[in-house]
PDB file of N, CA and C in Angstrom:
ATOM      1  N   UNK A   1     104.691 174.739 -79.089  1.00  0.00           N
ATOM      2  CA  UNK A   1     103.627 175.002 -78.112  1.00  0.00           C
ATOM      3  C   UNK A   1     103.875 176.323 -77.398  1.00  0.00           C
ATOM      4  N   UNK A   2     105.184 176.474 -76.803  1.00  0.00           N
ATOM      5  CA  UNK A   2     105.796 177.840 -76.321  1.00  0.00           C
ATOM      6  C   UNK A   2     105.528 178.885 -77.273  1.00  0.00           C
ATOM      7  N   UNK A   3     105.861 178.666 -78.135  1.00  0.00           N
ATOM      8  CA  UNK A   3     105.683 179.864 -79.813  1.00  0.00           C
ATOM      9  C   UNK A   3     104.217 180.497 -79.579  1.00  0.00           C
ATOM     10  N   UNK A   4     102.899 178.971 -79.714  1.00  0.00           N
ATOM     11  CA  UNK A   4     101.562 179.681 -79.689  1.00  0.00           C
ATOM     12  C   UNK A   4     101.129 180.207 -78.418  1.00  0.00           C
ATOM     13  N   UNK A   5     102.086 180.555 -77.507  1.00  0.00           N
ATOM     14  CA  UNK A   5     100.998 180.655 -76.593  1.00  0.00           C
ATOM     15  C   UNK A   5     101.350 182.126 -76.593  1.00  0.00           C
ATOM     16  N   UNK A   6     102.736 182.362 -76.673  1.00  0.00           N
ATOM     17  CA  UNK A   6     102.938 183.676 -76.618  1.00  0.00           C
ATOM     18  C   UNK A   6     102.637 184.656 -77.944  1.00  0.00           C
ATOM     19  N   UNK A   7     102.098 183.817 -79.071  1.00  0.00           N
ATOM     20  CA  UNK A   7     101.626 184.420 -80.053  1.00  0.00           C
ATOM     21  C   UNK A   7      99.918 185.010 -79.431  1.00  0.00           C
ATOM     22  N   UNK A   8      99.421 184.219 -78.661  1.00  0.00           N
ATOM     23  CA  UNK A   8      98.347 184.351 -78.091  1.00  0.00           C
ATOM     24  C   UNK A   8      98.250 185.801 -77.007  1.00  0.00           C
ATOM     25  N   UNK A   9      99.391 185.476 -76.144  1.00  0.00           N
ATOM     26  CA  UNK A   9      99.527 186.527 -75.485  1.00  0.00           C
ATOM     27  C   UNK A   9      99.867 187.993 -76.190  1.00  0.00           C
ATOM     28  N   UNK A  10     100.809 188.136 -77.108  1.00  0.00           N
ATOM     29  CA  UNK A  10     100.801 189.360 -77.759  1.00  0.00           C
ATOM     30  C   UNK A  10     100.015 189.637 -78.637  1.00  0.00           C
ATOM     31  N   UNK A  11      98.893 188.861 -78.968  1.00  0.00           N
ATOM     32  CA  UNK A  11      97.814 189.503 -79.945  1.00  0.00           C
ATOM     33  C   UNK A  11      98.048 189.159 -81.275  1.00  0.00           C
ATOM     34  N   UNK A  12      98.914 188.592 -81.628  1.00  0.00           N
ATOM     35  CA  UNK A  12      99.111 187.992 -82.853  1.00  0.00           C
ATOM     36  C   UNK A  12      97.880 187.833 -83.905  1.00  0.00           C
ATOM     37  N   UNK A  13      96.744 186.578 -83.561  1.00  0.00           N
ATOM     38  CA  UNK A  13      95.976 186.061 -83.790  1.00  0.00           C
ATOM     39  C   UNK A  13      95.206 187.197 -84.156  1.00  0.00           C
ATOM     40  N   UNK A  14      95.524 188.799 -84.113  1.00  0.00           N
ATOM     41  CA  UNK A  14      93.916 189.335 -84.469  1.00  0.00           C
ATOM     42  C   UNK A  14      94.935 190.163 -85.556  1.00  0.00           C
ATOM     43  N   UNK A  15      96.161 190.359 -85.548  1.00  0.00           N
ATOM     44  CA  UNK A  15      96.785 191.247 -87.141  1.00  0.00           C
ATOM     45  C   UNK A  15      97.304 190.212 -88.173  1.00  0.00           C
ATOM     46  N   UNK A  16      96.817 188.678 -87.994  1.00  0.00           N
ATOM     47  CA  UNK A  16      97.465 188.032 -88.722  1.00  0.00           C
ATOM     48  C   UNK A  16      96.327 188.125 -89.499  1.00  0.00           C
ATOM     49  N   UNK A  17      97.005 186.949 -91.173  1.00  0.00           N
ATOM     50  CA  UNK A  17      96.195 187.176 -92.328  1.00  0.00           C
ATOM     51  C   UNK A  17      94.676 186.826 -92.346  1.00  0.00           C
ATOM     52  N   UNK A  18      94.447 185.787 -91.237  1.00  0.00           N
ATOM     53  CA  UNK A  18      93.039 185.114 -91.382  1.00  0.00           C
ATOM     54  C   UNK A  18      92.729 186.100 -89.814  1.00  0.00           C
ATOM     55  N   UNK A  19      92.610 187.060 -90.051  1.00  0.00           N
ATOM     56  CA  UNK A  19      91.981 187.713 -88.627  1.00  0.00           C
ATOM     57  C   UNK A  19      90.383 188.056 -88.472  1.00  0.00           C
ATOM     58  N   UNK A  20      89.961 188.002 -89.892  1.00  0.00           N
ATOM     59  CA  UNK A  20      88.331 188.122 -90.078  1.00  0.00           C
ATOM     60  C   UNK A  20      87.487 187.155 -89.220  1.00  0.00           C
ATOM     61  N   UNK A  21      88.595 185.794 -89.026  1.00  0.00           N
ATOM     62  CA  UNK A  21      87.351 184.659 -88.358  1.00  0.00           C
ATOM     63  C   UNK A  21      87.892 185.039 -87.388  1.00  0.00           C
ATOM     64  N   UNK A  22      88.737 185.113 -86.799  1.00  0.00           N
ATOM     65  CA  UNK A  22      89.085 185.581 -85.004  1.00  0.00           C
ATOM     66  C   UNK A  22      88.466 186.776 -84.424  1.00  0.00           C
ATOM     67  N   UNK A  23      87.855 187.986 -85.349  1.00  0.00           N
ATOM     68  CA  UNK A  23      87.068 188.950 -84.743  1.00  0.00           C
ATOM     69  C   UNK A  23      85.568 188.192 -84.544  1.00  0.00           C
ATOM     70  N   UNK A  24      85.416 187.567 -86.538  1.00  0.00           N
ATOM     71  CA  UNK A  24      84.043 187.513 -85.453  1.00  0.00           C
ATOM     72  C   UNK A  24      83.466 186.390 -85.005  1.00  0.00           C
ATOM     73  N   UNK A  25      84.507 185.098 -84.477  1.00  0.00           N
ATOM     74  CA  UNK A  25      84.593 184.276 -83.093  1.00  0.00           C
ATOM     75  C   UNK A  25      84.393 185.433 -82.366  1.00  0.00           C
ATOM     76  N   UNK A  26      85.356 186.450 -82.386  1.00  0.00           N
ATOM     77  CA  UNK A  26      85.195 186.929 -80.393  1.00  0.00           C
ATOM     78  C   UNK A  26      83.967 187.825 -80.760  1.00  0.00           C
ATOM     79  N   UNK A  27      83.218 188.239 -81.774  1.00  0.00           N
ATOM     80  CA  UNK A  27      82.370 189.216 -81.748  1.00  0.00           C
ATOM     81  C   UNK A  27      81.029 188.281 -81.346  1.00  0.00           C
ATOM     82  N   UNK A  28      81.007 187.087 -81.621  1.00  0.00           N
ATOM     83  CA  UNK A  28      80.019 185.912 -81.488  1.00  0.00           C
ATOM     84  C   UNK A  28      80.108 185.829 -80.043  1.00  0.00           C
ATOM     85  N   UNK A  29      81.213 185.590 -79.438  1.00  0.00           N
ATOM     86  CA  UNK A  29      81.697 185.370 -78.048  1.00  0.00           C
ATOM     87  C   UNK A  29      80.791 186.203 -77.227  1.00  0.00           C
ATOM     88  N   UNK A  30      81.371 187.635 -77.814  1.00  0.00           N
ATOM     89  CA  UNK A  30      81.149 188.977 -76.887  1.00  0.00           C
ATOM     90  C   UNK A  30      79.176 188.680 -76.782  1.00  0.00           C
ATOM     91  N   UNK A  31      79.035 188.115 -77.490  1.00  0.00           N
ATOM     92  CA  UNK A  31      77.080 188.532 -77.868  1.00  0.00           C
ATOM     93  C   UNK A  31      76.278 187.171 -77.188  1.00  0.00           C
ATOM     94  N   UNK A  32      77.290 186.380 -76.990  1.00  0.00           N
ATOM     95  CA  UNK A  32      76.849 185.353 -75.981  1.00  0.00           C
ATOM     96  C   UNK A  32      77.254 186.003 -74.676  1.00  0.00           C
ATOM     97  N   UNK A  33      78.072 186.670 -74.255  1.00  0.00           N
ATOM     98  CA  UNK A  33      78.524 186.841 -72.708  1.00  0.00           C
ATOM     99  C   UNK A  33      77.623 187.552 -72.687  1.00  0.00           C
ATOM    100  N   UNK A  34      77.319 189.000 -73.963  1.00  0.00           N
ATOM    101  CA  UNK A  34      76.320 189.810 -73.027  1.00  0.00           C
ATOM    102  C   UNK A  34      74.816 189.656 -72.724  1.00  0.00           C
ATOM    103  N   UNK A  35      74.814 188.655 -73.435  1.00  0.00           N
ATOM    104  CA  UNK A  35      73.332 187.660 -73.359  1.00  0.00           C
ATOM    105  C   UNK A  35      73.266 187.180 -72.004  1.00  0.00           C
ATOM    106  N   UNK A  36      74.030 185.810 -72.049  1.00  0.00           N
ATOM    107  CA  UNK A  36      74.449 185.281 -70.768  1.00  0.00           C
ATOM    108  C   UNK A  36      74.492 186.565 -69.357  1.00  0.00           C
ATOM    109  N   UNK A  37      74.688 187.683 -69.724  1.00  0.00           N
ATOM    110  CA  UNK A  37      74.647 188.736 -68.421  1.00  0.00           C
ATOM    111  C   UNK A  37      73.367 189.057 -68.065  1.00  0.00           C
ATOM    112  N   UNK A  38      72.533 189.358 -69.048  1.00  0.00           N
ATOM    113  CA  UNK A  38      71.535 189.867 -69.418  1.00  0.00           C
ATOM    114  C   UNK A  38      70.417 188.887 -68.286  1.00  0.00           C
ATOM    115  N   UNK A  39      70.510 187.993 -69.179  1.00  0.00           N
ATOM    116  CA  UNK A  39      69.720 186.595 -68.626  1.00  0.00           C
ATOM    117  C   UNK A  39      70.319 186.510 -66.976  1.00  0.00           C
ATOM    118  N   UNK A  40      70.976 186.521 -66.613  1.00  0.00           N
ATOM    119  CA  UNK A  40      71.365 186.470 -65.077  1.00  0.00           C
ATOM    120  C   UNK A  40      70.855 187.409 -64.203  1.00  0.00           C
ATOM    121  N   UNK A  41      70.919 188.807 -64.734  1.00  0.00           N
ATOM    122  CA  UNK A  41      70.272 190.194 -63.756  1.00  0.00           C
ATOM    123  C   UNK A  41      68.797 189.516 -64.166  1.00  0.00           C
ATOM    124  N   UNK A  42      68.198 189.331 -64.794  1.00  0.00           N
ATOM    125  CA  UNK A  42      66.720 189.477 -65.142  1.00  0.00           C
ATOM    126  C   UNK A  42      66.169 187.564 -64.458  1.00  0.00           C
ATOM    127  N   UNK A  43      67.002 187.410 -64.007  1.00  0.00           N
ATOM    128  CA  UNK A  43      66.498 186.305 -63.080  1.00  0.00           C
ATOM    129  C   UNK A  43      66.887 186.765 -61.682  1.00  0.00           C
ATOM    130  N   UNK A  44      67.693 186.915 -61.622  1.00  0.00           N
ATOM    131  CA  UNK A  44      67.933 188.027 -59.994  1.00  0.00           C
ATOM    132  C   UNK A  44      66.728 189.293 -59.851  1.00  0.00           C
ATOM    133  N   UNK A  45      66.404 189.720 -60.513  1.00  0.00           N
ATOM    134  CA  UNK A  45      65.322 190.465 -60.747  1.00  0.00           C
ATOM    135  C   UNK A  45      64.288 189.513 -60.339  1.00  0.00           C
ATOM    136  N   UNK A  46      63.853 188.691 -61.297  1.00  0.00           N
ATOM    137  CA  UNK A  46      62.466 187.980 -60.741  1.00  0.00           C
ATOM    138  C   UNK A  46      62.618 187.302 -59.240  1.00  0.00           C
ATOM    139  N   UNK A  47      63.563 187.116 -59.053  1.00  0.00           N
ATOM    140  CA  UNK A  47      63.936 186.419 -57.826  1.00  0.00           C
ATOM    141  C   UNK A  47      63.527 187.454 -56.390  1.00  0.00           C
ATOM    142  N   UNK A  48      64.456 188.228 -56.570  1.00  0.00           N
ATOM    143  CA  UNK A  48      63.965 189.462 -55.529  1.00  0.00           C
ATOM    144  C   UNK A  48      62.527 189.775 -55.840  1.00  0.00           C
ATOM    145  N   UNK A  49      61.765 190.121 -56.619  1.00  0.00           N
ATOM    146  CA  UNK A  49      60.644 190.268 -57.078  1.00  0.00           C
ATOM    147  C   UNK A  49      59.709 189.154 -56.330  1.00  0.00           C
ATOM    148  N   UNK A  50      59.832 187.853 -56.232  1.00  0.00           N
ATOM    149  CA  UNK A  50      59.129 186.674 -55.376  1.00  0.00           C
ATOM    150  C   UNK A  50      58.936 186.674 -54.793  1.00  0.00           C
ATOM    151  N   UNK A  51      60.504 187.306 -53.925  1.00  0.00           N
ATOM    152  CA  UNK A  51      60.431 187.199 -52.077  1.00  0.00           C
ATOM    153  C   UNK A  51      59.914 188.164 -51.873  1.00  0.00           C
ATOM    154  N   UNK A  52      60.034 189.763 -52.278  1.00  0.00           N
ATOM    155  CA  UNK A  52      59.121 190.546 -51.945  1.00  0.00           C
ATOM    156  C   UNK A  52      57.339 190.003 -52.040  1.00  0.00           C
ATOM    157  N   UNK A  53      57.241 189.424 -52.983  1.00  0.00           N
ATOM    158  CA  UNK A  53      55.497 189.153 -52.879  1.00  0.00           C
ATOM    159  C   UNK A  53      55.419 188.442 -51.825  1.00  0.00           C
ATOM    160  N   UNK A  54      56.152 187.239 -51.806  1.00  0.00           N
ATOM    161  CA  UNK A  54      56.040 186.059 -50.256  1.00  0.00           C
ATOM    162  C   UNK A  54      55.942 187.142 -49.476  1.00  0.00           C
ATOM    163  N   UNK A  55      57.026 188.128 -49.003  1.00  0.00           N
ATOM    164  CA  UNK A  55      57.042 188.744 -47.748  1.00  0.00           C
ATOM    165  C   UNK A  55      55.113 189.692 -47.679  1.00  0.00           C
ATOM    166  N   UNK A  56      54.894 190.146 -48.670  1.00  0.00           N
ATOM    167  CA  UNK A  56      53.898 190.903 -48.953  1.00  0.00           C
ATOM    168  C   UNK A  56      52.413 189.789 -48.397  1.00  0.00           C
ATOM    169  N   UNK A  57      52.391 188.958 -49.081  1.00  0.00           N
ATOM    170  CA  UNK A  57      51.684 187.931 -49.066  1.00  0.00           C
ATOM    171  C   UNK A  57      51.635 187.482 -47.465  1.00  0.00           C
ATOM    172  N   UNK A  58      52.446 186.992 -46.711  1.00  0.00           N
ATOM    173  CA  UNK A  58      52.737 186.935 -45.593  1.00  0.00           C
ATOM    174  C   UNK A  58      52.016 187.921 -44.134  1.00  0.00           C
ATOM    175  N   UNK A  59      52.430 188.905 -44.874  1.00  0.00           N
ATOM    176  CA  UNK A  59      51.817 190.568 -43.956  1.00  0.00           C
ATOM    177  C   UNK A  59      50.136 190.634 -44.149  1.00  0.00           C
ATOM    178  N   UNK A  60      49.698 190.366 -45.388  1.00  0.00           N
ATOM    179  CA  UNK A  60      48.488 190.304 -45.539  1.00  0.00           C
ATOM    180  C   UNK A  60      47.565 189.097 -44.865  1.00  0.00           C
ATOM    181  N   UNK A  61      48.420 188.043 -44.787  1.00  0.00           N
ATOM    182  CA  UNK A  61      47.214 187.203 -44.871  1.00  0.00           C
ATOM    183  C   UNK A  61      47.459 187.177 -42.698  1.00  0.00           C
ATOM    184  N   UNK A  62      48.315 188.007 -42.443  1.00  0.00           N
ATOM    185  CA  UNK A  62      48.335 187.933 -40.671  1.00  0.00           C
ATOM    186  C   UNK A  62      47.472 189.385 -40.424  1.00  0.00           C
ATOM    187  N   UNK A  63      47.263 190.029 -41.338  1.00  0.00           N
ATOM    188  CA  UNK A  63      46.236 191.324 -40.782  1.00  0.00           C
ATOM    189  C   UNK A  63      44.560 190.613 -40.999  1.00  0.00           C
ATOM    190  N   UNK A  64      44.654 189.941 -42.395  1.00  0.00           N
ATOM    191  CA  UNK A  64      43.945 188.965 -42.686  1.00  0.00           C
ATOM    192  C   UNK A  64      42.990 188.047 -41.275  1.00  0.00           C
ATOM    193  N   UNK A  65      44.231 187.611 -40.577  1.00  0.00           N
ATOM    194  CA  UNK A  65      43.654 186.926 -39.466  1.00  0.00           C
ATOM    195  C   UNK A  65      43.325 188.020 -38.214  1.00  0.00           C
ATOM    196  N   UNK A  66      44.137 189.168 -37.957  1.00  0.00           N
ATOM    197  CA  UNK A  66      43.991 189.857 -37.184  1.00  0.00           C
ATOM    198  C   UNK A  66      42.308 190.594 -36.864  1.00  0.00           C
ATOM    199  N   UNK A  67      42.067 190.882 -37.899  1.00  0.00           N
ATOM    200  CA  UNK A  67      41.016 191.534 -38.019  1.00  0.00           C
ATOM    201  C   UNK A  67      39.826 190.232 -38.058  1.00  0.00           C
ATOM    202  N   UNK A  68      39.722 189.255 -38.592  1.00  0.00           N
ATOM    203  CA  UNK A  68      38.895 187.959 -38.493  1.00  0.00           C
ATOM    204  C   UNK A  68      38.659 187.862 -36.624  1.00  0.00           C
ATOM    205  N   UNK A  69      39.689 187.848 -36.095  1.00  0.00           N
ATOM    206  CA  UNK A  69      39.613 187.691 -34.798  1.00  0.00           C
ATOM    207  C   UNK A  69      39.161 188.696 -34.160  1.00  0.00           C
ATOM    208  N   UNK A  70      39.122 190.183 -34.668  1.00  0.00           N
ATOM    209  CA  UNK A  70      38.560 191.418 -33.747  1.00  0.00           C
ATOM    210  C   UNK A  70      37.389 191.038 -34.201  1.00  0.00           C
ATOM    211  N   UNK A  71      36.631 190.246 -35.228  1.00  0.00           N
ATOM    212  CA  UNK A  71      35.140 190.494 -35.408  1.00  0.00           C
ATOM    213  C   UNK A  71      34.649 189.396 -34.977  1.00  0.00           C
ATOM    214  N   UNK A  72      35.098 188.878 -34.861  1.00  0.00           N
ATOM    215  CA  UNK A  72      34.666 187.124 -33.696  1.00  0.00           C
ATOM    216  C   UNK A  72      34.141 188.202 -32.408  1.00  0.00           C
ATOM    217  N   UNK A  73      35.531 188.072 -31.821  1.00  0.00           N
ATOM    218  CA  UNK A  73      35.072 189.155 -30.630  1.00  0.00           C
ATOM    219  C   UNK A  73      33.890 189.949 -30.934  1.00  0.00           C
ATOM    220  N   UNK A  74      33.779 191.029 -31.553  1.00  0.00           N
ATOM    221  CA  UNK A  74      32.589 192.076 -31.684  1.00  0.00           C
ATOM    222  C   UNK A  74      31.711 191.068 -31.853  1.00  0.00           C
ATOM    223  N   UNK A  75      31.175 189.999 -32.588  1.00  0.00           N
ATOM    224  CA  UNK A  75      30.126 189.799 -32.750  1.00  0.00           C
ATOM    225  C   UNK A  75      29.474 188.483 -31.651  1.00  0.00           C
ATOM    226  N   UNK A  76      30.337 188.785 -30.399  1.00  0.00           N
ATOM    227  CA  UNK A  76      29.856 188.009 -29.278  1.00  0.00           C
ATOM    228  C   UNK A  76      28.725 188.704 -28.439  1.00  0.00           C
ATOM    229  N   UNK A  77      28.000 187.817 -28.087  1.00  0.00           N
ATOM    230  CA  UNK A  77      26.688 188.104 -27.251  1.00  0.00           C
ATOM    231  C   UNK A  77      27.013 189.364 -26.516  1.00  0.00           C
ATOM    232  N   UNK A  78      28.168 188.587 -25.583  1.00  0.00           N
ATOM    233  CA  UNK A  78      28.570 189.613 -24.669  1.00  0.00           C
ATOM    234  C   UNK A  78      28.529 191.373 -24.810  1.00  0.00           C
ATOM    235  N   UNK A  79      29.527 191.023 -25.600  1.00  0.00           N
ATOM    236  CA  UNK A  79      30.415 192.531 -26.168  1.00  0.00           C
ATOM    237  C   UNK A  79      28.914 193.468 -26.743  1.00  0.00           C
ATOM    238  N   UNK A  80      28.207 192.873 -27.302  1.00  0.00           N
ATOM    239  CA  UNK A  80      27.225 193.094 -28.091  1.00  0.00           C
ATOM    240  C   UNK A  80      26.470 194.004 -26.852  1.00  0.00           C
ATOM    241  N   UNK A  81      25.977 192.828 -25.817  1.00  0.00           N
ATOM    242  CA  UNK A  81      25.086 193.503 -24.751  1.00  0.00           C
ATOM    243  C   UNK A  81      25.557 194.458 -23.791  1.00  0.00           C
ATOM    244  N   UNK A  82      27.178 194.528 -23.783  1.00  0.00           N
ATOM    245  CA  UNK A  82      27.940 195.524 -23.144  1.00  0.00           C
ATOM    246  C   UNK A  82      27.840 197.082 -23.950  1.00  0.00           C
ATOM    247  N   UNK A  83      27.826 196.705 -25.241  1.00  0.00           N
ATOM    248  CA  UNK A  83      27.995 198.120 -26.241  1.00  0.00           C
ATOM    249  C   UNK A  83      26.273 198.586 -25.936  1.00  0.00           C
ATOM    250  N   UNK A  84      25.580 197.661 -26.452  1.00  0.00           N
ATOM    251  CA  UNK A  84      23.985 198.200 -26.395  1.00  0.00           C
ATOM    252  C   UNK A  84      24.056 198.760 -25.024  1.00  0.00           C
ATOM    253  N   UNK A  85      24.500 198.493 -24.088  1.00  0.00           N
ATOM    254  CA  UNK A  85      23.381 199.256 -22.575  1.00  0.00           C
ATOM    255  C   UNK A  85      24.083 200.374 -22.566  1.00  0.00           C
ATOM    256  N   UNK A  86      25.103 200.926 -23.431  1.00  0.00           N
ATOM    257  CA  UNK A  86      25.747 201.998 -22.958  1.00  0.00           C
ATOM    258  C   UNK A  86      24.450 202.943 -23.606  1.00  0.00           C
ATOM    259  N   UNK A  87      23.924 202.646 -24.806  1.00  0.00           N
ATOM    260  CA  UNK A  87      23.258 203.028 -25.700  1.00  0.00           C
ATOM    261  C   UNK A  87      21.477 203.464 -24.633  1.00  0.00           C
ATOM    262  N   UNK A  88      21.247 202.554 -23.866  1.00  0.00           N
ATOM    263  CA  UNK A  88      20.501 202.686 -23.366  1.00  0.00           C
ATOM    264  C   UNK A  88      19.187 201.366 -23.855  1.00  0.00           C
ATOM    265  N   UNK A  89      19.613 200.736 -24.748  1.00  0.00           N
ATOM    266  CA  UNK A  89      19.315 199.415 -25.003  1.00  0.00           C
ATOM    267  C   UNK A  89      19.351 198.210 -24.311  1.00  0.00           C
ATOM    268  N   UNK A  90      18.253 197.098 -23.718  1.00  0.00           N
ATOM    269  CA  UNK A  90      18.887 196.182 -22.963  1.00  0.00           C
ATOM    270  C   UNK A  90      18.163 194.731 -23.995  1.00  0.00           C
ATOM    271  N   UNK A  91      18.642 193.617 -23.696  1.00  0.00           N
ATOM    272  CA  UNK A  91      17.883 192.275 -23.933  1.00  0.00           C
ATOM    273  C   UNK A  91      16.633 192.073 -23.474  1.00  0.00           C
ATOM    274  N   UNK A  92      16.172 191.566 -24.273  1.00  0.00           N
ATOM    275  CA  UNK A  92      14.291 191.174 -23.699  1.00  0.00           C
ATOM    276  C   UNK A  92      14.642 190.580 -22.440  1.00  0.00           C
ATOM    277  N   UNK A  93      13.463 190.581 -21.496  1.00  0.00           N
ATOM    278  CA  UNK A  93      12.922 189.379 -20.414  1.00  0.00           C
ATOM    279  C   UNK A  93      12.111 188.154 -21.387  1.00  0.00           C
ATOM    280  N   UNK A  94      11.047 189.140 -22.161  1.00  0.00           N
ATOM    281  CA  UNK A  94      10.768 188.238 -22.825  1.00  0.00           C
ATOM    282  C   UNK A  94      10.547 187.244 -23.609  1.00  0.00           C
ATOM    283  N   UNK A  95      10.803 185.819 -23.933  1.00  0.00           N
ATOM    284  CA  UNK A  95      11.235 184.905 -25.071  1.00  0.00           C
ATOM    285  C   UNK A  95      10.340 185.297 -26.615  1.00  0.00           C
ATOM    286  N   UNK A  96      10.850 185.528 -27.462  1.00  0.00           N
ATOM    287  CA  UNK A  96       9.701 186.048 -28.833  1.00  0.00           C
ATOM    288  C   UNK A  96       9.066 184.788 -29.120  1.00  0.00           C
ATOM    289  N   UNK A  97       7.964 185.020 -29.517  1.00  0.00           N
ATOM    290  CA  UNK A  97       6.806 184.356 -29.633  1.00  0.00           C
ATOM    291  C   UNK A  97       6.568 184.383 -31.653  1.00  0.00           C
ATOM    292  N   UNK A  98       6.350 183.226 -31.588  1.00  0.00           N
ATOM    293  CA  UNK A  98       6.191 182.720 -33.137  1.00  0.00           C
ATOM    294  C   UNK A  98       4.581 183.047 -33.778  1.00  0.00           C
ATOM    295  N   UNK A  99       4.650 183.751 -34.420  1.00  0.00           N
ATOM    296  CA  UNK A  99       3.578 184.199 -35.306  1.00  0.00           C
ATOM    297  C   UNK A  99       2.782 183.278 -36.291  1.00  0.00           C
ATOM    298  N   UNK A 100       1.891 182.713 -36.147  1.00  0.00           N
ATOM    299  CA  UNK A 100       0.958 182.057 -37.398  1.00  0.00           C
ATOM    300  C   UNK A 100       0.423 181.881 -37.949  1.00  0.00           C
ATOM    301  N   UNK A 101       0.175 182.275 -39.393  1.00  0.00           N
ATOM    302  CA  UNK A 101      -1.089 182.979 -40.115  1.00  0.00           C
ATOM    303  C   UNK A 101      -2.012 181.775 -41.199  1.00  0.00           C
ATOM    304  N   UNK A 102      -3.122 181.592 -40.483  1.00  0.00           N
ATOM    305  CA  UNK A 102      -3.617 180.265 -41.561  1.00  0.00           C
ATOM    306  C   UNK A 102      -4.056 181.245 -42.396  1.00  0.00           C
ATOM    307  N   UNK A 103      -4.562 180.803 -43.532  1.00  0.00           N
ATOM    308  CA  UNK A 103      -5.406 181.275 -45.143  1.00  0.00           C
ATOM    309  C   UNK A 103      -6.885 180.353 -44.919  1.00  0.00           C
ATOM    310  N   UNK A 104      -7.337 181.593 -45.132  1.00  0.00           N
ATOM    311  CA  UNK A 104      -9.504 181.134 -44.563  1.00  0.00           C
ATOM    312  C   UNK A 104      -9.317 180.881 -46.526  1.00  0.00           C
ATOM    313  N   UNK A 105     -10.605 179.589 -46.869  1.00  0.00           N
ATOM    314  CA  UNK A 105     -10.532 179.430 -48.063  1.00  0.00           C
ATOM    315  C   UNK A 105     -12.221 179.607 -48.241  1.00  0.00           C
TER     316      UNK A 105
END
């Protein structure tokens, strides 16, 4: 057991006679790790990629409301009859009157 391990440690296993399957075990190895790497950045990628949209998504839908609420406001009576008189515009006294047209046959 002592023998293989230090055959292991000095490299033995890759100048001995059957060294063809020990390269390409580790060449198989090597093409899974760099897979396995691969696949890890490119999910860290989509990941950061998410939270940026959430955060994005987030910002929008509060300007979203921001502006919903400045046009509530503007489109109050009030504000309305405050902007017109600057204009020189005021509200009727008078209530409008309904128009009705019969057809003579």
């Amino acid at each position: 057991m002592k023998e293989n391990i230090y055959n292991i440690i000095r490299g033995k296993f890759l100048v001995s006679d059957d060294t063809f399957k020990n390269w390409r075990f580790m060449a198989f190895f090597n093409l899974l790790f760099l897979i396995m790497i691969a696949s890890s950045h490119t999910a860290d990628k989509k990941v950061h990629r998410i939270a940026s949209l959430s955060n994005e998504a987030k910002e929008l839908k509060s300007e979203y409301l921001d502006v919903r609420k400045q046009l509530t406001q503007i489109k109050m009576e009030s504000k309305l009859t405050a902007v017109m008189s600057t204009t020189g515009l005021q509200t009727s006294e008078v209530p409008p009157q309904k128009i009705s047209i019969t057809k003579k046959q």
